[in-house]
N, C-alpha and C. Protein backbone atom coordinates (compact mmCIF):
# COMPACT_ATOMS: atom_id res chain seq x y z
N UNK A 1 77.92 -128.86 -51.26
CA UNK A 1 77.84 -127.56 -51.89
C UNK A 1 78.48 -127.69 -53.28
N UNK A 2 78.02 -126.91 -54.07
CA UNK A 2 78.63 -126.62 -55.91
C UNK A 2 79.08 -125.88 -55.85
N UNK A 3 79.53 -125.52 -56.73
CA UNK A 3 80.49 -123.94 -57.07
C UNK A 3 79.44 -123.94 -58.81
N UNK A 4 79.24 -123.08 -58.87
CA UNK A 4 78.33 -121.98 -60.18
C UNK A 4 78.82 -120.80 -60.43
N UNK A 5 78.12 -120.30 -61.80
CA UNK A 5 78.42 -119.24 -62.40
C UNK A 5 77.63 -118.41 -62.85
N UNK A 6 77.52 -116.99 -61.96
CA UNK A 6 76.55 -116.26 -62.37
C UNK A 6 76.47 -116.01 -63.95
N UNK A 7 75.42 -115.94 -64.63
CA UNK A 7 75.80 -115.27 -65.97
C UNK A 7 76.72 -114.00 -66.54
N UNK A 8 77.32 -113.03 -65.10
CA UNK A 8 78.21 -112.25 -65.47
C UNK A 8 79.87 -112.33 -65.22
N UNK A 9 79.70 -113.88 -64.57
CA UNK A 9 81.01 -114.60 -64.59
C UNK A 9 81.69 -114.76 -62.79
N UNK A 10 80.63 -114.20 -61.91
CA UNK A 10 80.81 -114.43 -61.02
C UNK A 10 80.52 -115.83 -60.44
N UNK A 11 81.41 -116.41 -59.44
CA UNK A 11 81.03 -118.01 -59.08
C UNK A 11 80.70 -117.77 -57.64
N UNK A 12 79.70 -118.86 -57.34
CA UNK A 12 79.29 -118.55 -56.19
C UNK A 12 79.02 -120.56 -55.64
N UNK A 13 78.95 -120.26 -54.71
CA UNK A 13 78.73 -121.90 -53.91
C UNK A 13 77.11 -121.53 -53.51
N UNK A 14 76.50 -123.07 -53.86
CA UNK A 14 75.19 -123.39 -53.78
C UNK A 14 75.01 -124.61 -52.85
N UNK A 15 74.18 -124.63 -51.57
CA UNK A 15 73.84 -125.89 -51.09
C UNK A 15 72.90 -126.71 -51.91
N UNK A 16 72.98 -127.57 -52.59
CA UNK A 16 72.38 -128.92 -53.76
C UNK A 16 71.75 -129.05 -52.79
N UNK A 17 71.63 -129.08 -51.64
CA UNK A 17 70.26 -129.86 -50.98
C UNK A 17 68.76 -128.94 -50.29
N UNK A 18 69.30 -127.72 -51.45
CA UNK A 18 68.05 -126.99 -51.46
C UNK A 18 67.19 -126.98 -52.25
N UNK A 19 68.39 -127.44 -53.99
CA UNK A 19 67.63 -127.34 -55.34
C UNK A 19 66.07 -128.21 -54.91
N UNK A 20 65.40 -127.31 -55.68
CA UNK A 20 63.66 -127.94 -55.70
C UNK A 20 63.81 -127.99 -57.43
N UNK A 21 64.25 -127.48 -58.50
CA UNK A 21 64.69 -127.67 -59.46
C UNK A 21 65.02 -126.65 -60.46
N UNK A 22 65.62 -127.12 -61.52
CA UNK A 22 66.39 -126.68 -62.55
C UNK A 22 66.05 -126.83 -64.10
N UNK A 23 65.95 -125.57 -64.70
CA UNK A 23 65.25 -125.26 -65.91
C UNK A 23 65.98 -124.73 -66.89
N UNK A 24 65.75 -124.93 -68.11
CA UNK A 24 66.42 -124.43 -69.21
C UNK A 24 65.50 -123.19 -70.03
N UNK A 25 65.43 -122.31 -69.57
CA UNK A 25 64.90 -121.20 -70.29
C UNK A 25 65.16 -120.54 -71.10
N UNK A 26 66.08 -120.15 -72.15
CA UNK A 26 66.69 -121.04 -72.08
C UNK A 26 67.89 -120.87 -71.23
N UNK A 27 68.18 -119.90 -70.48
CA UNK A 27 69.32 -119.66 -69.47
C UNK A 27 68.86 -121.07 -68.20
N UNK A 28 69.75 -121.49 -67.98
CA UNK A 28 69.23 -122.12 -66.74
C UNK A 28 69.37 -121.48 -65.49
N UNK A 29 67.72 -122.21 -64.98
CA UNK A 29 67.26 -121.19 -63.84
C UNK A 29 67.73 -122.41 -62.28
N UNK A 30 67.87 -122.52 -61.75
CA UNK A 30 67.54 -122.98 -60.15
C UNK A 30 66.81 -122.94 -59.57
N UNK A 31 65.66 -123.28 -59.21
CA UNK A 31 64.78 -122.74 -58.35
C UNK A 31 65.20 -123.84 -56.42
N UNK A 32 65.28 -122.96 -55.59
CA UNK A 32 65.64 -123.27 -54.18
C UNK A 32 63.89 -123.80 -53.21
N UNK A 33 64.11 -125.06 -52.59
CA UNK A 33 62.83 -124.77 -51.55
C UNK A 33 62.62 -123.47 -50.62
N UNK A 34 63.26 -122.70 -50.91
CA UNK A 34 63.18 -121.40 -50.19
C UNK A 34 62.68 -120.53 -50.66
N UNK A 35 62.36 -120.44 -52.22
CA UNK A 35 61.86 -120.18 -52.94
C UNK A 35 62.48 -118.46 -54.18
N UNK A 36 64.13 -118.83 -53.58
CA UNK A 36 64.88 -118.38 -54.60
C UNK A 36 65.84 -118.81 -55.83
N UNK A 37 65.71 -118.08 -56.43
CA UNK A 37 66.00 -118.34 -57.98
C UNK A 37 67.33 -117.44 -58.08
N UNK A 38 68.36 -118.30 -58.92
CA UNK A 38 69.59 -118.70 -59.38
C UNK A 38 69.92 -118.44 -61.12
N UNK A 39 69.98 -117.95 -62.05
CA UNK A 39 70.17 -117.76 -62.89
C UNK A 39 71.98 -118.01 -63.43
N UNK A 40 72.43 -119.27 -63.82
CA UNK A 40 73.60 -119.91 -63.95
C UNK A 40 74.24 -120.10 -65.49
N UNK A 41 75.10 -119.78 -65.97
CA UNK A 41 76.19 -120.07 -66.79
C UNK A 41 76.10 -121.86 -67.60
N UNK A 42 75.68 -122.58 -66.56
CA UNK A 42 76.17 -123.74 -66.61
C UNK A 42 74.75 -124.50 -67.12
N UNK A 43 75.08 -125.33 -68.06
CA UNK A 43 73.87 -125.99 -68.23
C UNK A 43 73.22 -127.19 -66.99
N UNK A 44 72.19 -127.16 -67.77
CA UNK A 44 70.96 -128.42 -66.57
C UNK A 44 71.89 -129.34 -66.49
N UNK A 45 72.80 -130.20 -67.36
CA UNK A 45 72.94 -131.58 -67.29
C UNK A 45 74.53 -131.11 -66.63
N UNK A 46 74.84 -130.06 -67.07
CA UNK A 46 76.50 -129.59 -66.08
C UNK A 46 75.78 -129.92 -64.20
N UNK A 47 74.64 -128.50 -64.31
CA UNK A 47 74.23 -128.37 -62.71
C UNK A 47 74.09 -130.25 -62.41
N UNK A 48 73.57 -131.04 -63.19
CA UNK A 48 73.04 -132.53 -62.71
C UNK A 48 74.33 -133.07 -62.41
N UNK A 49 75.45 -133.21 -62.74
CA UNK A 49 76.14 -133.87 -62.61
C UNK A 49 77.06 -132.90 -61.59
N UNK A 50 76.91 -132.21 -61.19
CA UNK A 50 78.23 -131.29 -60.40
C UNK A 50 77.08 -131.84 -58.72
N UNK A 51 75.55 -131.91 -59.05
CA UNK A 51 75.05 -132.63 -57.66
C UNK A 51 75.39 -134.15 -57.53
N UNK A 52 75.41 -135.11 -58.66
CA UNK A 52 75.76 -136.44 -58.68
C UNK A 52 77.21 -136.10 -57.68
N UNK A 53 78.62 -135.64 -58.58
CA UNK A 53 79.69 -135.81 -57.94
C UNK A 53 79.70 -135.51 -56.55
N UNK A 54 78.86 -134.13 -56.32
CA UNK A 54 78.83 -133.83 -54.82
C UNK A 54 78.50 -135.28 -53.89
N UNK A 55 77.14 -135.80 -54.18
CA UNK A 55 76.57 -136.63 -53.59
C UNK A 55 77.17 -137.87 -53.41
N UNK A 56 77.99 -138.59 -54.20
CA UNK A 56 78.86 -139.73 -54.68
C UNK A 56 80.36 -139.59 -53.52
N UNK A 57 80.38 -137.84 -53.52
CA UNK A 57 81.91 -137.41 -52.39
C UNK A 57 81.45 -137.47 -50.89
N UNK A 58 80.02 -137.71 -50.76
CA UNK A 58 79.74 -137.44 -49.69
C UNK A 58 78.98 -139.25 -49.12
N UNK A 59 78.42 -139.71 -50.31
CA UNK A 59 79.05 -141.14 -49.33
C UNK A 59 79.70 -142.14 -49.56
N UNK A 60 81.19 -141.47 -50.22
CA UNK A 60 82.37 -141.97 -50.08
C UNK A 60 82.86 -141.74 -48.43
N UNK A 61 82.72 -140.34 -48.19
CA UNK A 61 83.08 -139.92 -46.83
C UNK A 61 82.27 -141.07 -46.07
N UNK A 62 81.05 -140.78 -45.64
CA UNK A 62 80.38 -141.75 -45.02
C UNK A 62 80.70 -142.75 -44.44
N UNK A 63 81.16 -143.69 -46.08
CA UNK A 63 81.49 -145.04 -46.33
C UNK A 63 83.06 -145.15 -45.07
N UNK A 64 83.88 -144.30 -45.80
CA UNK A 64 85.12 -144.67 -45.14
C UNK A 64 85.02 -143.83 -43.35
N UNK A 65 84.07 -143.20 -43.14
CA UNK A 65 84.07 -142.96 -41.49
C UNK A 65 83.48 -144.37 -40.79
N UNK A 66 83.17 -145.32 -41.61
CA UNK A 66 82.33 -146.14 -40.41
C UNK A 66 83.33 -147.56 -40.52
């Protein structure tokens, strides 16, 4: 999960393993396989890298459970 920022400064947690993708409209949008939309504070390459770190923490975990 991420932590984001609505455009009125509210933060909210996002499951990354829904993003279907992310647009610069120039607000950046989210779009979910569920087929809802996210309107965020944070730029594309912020949202890209806040899923890298997620993903990188999660198979670190992995790594050190086995």
């Amino acid at each position: 999960m991420i932590r984001l920022t609505k455009l009125n400064g509210t933060s909210f947690v996002l499951n990354c393993e829904l993003i279907e993708t992310v647009e610069s409209t120039p607000d950046t949008v989210i779009s979910t396989i569920n087929g809802k939309k996210y309107v965020v504070d944070e730029s594309v390459d912020e949202v890209i890298a806040k899923v890298i770190q997620y993903r990188g923490n999660i198979s670190r975990i992995r790594e050190s459970s086995t």
